[in-house]
C-alpha atoms as a PDB file:
ATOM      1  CA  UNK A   1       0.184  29.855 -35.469  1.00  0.00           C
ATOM      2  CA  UNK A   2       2.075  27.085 -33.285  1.00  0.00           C
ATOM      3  CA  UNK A   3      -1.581  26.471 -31.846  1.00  0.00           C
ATOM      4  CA  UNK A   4      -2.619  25.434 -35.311  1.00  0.00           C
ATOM      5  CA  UNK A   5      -0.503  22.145 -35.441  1.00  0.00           C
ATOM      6  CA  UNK A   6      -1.744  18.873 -34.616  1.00  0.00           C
ATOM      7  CA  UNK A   7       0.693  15.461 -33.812  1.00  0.00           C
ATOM      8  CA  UNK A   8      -0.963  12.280 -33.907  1.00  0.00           C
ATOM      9  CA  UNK A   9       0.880   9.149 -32.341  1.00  0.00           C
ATOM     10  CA  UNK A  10      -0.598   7.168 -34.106  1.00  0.00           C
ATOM     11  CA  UNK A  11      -0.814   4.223 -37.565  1.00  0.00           C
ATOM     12  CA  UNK A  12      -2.122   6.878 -40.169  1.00  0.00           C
ATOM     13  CA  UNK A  13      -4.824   4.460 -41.533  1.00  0.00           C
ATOM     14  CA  UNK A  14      -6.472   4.615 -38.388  1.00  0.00           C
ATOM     15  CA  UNK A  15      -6.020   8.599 -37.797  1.00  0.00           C
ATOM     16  CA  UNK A  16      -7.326   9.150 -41.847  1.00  0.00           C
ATOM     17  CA  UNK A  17     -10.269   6.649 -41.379  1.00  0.00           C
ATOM     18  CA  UNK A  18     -11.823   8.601 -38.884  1.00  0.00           C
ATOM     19  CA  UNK A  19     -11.173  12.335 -40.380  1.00  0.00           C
ATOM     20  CA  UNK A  20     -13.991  13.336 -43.246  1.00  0.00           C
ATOM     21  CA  UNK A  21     -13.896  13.243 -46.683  1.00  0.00           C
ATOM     22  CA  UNK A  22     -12.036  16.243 -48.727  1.00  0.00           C
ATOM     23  CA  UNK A  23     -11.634  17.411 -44.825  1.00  0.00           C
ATOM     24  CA  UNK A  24      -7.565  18.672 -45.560  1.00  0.00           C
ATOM     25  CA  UNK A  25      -6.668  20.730 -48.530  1.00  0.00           C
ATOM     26  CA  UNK A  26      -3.183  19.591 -49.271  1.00  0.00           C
ATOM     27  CA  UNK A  27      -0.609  16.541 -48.360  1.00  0.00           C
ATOM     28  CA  UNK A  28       3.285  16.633 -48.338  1.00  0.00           C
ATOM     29  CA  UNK A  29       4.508  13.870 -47.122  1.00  0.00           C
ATOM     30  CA  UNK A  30       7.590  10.985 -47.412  1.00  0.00           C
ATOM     31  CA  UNK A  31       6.430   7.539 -47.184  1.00  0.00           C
ATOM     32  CA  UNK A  32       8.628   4.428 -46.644  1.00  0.00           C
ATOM     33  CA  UNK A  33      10.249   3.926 -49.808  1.00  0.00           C
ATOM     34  CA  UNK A  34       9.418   0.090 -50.259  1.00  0.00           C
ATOM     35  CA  UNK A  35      13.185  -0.600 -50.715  1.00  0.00           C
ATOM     36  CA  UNK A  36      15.373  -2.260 -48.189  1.00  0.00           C
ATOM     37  CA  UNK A  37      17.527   0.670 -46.654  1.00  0.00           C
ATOM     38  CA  UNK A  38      20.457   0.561 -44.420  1.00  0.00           C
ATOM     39  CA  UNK A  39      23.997   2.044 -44.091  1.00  0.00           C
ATOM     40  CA  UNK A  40      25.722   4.727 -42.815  1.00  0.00           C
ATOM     41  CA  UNK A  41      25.749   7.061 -39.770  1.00  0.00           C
ATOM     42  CA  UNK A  42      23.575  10.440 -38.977  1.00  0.00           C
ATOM     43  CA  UNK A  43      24.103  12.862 -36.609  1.00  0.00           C
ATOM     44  CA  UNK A  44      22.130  12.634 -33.667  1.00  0.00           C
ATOM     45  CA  UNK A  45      22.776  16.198 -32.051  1.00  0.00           C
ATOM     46  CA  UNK A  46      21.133  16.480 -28.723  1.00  0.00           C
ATOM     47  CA  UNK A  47      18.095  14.234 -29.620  1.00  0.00           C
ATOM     48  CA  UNK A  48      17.991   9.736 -28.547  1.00  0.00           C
ATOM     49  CA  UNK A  49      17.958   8.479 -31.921  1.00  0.00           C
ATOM     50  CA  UNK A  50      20.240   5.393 -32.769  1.00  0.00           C
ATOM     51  CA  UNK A  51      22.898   6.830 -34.715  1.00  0.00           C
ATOM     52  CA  UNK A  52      23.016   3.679 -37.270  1.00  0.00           C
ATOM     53  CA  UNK A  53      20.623   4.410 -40.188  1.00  0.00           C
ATOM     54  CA  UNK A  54      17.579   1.851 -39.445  1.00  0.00           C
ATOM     55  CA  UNK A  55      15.431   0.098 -41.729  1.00  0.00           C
ATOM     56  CA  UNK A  56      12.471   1.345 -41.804  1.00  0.00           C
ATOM     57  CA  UNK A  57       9.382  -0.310 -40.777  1.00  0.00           C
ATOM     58  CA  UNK A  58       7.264  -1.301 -44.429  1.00  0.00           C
ATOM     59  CA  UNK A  59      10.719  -0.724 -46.616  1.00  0.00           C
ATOM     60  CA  UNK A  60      11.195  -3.849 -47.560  1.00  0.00           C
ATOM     61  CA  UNK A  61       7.731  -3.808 -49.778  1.00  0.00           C
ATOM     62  CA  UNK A  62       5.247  -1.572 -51.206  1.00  0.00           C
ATOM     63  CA  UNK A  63       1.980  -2.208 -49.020  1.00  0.00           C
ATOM     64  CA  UNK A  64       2.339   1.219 -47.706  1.00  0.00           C
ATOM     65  CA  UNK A  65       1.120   3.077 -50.748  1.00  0.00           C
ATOM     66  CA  UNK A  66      -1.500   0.713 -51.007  1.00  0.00           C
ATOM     67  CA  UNK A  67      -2.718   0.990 -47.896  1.00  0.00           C
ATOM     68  CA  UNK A  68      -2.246   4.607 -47.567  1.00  0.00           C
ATOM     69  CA  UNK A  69      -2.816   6.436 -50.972  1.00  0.00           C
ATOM     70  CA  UNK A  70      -6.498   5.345 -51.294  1.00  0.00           C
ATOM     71  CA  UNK A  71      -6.884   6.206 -47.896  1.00  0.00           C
ATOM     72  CA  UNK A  72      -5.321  10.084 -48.126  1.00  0.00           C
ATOM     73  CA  UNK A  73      -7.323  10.548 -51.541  1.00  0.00           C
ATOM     74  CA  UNK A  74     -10.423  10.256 -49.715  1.00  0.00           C
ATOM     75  CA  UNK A  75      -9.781  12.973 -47.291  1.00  0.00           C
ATOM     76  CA  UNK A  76      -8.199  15.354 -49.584  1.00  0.00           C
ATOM     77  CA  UNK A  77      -8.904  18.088 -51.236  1.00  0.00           C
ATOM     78  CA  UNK A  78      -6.056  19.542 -53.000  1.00  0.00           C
ATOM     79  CA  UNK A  79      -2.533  18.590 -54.215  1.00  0.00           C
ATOM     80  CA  UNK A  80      -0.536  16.403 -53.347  1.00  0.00           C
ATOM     81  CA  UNK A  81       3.374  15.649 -52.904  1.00  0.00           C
ATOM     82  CA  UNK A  82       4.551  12.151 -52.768  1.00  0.00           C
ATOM     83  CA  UNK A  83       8.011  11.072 -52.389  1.00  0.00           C
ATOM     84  CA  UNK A  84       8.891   7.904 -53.780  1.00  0.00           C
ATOM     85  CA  UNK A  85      11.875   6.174 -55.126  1.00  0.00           C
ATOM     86  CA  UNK A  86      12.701   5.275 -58.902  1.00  0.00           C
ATOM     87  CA  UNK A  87      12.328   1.529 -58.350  1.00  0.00           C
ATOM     88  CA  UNK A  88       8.678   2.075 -56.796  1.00  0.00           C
ATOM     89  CA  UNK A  89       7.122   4.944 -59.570  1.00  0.00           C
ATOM     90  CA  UNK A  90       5.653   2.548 -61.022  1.00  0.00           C
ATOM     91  CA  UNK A  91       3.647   1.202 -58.284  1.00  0.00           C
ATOM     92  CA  UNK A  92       2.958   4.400 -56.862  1.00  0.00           C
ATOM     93  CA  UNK A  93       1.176   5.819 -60.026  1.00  0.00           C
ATOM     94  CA  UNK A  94      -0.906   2.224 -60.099  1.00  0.00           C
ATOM     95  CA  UNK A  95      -2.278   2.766 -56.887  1.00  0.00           C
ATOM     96  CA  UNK A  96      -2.736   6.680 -57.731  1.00  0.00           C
ATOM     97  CA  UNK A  97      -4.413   5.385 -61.052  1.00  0.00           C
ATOM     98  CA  UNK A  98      -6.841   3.127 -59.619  1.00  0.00           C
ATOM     99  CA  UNK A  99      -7.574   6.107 -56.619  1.00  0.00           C
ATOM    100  CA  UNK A 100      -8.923   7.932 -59.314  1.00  0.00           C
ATOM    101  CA  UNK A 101      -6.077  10.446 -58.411  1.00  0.00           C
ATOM    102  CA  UNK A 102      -5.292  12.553 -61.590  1.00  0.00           C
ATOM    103  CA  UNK A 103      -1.049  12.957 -61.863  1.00  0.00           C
ATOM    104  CA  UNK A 104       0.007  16.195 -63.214  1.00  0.00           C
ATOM    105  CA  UNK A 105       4.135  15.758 -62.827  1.00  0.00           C
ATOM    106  CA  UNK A 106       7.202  13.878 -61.329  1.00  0.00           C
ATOM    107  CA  UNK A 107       9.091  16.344 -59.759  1.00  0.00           C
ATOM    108  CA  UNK A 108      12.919  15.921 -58.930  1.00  0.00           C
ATOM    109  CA  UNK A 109      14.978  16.977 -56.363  1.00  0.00           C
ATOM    110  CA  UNK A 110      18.281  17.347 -57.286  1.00  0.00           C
ATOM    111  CA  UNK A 111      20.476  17.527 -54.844  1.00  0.00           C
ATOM    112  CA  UNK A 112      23.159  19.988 -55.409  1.00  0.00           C
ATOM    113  CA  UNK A 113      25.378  18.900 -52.071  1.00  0.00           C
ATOM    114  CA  UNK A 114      24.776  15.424 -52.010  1.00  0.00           C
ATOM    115  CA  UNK A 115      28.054  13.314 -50.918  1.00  0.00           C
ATOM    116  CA  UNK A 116      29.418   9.816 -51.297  1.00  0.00           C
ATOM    117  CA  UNK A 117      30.522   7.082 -49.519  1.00  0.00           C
ATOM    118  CA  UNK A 118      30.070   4.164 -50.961  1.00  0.00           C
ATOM    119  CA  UNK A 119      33.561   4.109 -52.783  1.00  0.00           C
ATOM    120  CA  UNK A 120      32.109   0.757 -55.249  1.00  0.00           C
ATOM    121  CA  UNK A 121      28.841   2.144 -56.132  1.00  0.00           C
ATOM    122  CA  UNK A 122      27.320   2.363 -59.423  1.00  0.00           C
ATOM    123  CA  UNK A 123      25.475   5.372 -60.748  1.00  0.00           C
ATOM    124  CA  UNK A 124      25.357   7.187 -57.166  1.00  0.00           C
ATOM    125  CA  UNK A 125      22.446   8.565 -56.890  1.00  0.00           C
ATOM    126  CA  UNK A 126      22.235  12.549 -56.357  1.00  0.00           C
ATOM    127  CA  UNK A 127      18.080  13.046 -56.878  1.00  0.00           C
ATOM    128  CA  UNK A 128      14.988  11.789 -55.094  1.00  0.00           C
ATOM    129  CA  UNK A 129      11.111  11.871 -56.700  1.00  0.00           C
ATOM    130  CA  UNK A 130       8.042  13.694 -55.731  1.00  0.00           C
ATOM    131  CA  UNK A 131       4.626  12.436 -57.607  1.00  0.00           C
ATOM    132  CA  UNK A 132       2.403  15.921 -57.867  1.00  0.00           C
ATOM    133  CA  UNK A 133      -1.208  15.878 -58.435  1.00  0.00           C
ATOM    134  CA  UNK A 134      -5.180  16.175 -56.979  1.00  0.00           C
ATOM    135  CA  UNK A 135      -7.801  13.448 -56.584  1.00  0.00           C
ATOM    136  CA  UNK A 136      -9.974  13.673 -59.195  1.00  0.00           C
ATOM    137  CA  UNK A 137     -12.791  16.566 -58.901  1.00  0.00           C
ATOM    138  CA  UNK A 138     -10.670  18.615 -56.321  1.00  0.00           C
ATOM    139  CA  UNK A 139      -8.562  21.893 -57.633  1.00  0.00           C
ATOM    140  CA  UNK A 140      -5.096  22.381 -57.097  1.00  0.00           C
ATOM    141  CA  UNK A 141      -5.108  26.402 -55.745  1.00  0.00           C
ATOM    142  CA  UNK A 142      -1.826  27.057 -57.574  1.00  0.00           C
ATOM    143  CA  UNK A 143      -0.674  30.553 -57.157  1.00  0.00           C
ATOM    144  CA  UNK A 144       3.066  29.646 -58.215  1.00  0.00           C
ATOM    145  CA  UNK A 145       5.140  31.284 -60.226  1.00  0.00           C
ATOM    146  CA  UNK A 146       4.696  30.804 -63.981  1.00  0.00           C
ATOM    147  CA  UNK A 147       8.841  29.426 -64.109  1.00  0.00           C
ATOM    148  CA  UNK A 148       8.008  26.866 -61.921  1.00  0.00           C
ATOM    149  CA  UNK A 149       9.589  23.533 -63.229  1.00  0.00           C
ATOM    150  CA  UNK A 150      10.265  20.157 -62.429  1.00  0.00           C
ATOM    151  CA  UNK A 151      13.720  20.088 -61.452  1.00  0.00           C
ATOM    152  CA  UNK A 152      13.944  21.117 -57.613  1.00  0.00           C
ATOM    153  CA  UNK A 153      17.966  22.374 -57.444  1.00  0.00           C
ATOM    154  CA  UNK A 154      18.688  22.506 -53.751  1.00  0.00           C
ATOM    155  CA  UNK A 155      20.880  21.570 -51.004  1.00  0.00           C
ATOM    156  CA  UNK A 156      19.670  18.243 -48.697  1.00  0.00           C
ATOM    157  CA  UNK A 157      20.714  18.960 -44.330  1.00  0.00           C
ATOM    158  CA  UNK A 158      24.315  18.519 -44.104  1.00  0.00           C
ATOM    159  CA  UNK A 159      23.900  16.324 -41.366  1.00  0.00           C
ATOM    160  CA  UNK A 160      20.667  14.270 -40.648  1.00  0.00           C
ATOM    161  CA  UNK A 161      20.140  15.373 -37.084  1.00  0.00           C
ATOM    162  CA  UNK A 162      16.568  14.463 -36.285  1.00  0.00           C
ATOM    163  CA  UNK A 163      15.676  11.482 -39.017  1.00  0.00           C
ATOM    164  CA  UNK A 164      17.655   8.998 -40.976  1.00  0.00           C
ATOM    165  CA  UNK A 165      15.744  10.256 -43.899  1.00  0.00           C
ATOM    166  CA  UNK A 166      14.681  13.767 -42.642  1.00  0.00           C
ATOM    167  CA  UNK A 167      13.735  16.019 -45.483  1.00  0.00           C
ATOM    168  CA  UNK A 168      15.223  19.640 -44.941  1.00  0.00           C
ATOM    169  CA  UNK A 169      12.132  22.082 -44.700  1.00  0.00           C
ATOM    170  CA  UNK A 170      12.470  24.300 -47.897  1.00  0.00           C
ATOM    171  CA  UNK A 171      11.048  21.415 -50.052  1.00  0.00           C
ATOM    172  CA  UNK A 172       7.399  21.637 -48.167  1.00  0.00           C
ATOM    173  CA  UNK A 173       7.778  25.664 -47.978  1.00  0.00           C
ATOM    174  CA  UNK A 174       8.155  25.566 -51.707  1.00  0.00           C
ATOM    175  CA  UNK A 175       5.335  23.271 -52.147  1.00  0.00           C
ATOM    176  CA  UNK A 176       3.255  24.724 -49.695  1.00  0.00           C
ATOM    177  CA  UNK A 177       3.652  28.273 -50.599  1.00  0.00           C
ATOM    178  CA  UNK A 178       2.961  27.502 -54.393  1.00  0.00           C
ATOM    179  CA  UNK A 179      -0.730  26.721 -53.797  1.00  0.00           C
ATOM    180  CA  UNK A 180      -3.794  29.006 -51.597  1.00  0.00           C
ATOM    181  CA  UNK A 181      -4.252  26.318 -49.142  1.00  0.00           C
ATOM    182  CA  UNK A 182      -5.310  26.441 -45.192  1.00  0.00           C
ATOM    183  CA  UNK A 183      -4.541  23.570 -44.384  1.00  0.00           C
ATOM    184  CA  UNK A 184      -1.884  20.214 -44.783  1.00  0.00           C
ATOM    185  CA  UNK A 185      -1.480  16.748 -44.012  1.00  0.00           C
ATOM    186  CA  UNK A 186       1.720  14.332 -43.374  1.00  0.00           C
ATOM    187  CA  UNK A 187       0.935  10.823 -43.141  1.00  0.00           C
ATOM    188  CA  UNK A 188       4.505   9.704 -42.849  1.00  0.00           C
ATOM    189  CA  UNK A 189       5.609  13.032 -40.351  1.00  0.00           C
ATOM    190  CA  UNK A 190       9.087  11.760 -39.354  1.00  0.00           C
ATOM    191  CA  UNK A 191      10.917  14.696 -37.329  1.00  0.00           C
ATOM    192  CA  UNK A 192       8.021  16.693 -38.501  1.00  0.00           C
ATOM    193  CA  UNK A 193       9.654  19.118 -41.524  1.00  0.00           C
ATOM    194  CA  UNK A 194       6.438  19.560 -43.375  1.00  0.00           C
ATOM    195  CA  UNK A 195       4.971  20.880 -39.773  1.00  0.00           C
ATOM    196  CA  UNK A 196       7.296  23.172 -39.544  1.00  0.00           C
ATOM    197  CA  UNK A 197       6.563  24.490 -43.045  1.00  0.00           C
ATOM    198  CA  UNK A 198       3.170  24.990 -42.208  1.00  0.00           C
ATOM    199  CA  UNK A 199       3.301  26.593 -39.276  1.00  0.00           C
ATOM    200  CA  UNK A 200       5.797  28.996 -41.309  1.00  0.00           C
ATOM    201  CA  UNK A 201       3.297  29.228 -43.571  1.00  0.00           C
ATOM    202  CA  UNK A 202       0.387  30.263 -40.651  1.00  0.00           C
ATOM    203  CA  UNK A 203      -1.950  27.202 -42.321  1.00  0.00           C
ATOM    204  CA  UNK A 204      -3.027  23.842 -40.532  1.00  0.00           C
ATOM    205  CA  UNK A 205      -0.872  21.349 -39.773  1.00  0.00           C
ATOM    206  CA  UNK A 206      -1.880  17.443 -39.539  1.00  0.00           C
ATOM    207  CA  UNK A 207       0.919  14.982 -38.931  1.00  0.00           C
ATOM    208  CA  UNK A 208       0.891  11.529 -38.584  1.00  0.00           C
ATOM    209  CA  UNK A 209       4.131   9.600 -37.087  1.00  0.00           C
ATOM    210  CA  UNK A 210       3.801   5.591 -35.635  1.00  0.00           C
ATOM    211  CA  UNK A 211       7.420   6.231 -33.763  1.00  0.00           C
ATOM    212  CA  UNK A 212       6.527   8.332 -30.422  1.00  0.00           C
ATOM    213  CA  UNK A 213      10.629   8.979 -30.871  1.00  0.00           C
ATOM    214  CA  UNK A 214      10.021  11.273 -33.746  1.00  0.00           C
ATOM    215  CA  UNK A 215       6.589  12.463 -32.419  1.00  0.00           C
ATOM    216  CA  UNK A 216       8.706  13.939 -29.255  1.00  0.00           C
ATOM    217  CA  UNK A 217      11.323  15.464 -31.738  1.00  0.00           C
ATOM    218  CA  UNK A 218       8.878  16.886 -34.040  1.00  0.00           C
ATOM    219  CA  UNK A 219       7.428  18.313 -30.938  1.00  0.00           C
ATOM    220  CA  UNK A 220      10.627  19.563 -29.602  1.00  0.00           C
ATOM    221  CA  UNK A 221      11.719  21.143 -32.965  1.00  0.00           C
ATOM    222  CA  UNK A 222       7.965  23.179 -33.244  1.00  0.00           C
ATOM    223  CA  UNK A 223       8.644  24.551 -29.678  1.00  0.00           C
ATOM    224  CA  UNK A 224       5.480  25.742 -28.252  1.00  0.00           C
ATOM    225  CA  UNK A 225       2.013  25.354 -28.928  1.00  0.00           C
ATOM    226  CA  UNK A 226       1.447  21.748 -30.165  1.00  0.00           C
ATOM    227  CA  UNK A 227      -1.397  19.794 -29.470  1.00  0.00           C
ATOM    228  CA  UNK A 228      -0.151  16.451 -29.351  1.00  0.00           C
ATOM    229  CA  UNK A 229      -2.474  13.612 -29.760  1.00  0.00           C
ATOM    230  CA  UNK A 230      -0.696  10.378 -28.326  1.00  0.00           C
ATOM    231  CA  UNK A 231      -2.794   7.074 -29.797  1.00  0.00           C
ATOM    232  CA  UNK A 232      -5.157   5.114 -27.953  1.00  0.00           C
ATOM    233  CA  UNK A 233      -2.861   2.355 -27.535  1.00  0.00           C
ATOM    234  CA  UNK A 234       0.532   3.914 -25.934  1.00  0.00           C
ATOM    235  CA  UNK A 235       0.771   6.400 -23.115  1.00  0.00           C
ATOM    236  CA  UNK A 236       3.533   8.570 -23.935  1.00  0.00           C
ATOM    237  CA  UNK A 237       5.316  11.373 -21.915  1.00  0.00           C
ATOM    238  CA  UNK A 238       6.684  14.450 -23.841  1.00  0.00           C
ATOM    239  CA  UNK A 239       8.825  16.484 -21.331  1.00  0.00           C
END
C-alpha cells in the first residue's frame, strides 16, 4: 500500500487549510516541544543530517500548538495522538479546550532503555507524553484491547539515525492499530515513523515535514511508491 502515502514539503498550516473538514480519520504526530533543546550527538548512518542535535525551529515557544491544533481539529475526524512535553501540558490542553477537542487521557511512554549523559542532571527524565482524544462530535473507532492502559513500556531507537527526535515506529503501530481507521495524518512528519506505520497498517498516509532533509529520508526509508508533493515555494530533487 506504498502507493497510499502522501509527503508534503510543505508549512502544515498551509497543507491543512486547503484539505476539507473531518477529511482524515486519525492524527499521530510529534510537534516541536516549545522548549529550548540542544545537546548531544545522534547517529547519522548513511543519511546528511548534522550529527549535533539542532534546535528545532518553534522550540523555543509554544505558537506551534496554537497555530496548529485548531487547524488539525478542523480536518479530523477521529483520535488523536499528541506528543508534548511536561512543561507545555498545560498549554496544549488550553488550546485543545478552546478547539472544542474533547481529551480522554495522557498517555506515557516510558522508556524502558533510556540512557544518560548528563552526569549533573536532576530528575533525568526516562518518559515522554502523548495527549489522546477526538474533536468534539467525531468517534474514536477503538477496537483495542480492553487492558489497554496509559503507561506505554517500551524501548526508544538505540541510536537516532534519521531525526534528532525520531520516534521509533511501534508507538504509531500501537496507536494506529488500536482504532478502525483508513486513514492518518502527521503534521510534524520528521523522518516519517508514523508513515511507515501506516503503510504497515495498509491505511492512508498524510505527512507534513517543512525540512525537505527529512522529506528525502522519510522518502528513502518508505522505499517505493511515494507520491511526494514538494511545496510551491522550493524545487526539490529526491534521487
Amino acid at each position: 500500500m506504498s502507493d497510499n502515502i502522501t509527503i508534503h514539503c510543505a508549512d502544515c498550516l498551509d497543507v491543512m487549510a486547503d484539505m476539507p473538514e473531518k477529511s482524515v480519520e486519525m492524527a499521530f504526530t510529534d510537534p516541536p516541544y516549545g522548549v529550548s533543546y540542544r545537546g548531544g550527538h545522534f547517529h547519522s548512518g548513511d543519511v546528511s543530517i548534522v550529527r549535533e542535535r539542532e534546535a528545532l525551529s518553534g522550540d523555543d515557544n509554544t505558537e506551534i500548538y496554537s497555530k496548529s491544533i485548531p487547524a488539525l481539529m478542523r480536518i479530523l475526524d477521529g483520535p488523536f495522538y499528541i506528543f508534548c512535553a511536561g512543561v507545555c501540558l498545560r498549554d496544549v490542553l488550553n488550546v485543545l479546550h478552546t478547539s472544542k477537542a474533547e481529551i480522554h487521557s495522557i498517555i506515557v511512554w516510558n522508556k524502558t532503555n533510556a540512557k544518560y549523559a548528563a552526569m549533573n542532571a536532576q530528575y533525568k527524565e526516562r518518559k515522554e507524553m502523548m495527549v489522546y482524544g477526538k474533536p468534539k462530535g467525531s468517534v474514536l473507532r477503538w477496537c483495542g484491547p480492553s487492558t489497554e492502559c496509559t503507561v506505554w513500556d517500551g524501548p526508544r531507537n538505540p541510536e537516532n539515525n534519521y531525526h534528532p527526535t525520531q520516534k521509533p515506529i511501534w508507538l504509531a503501530n500501537r496507536a494506529i492499530r488500536n482504532h478502525q481507521v483508513s486513514s492518518v495524518i502527521d503534521p510534524f512528519m520528521g523522518a516519517g515513523s508514523t508513515m511507515i506505520a501506516a503503510k504497515e497498517n495498509g491505511i492512508r498516509g498524510i505527512g507534513i515535514e517543512i525540512d525537505p532533509r527529512y522529506c528525502s529520508v522519510a522518502q528513502g526509508r518508505l522505499a517505493q511508491g511515494v507520491m511526494f508533493q514538494p511545496s510551491q515555494t522550493e524545487d526539490l530533487v529526491i534521487v
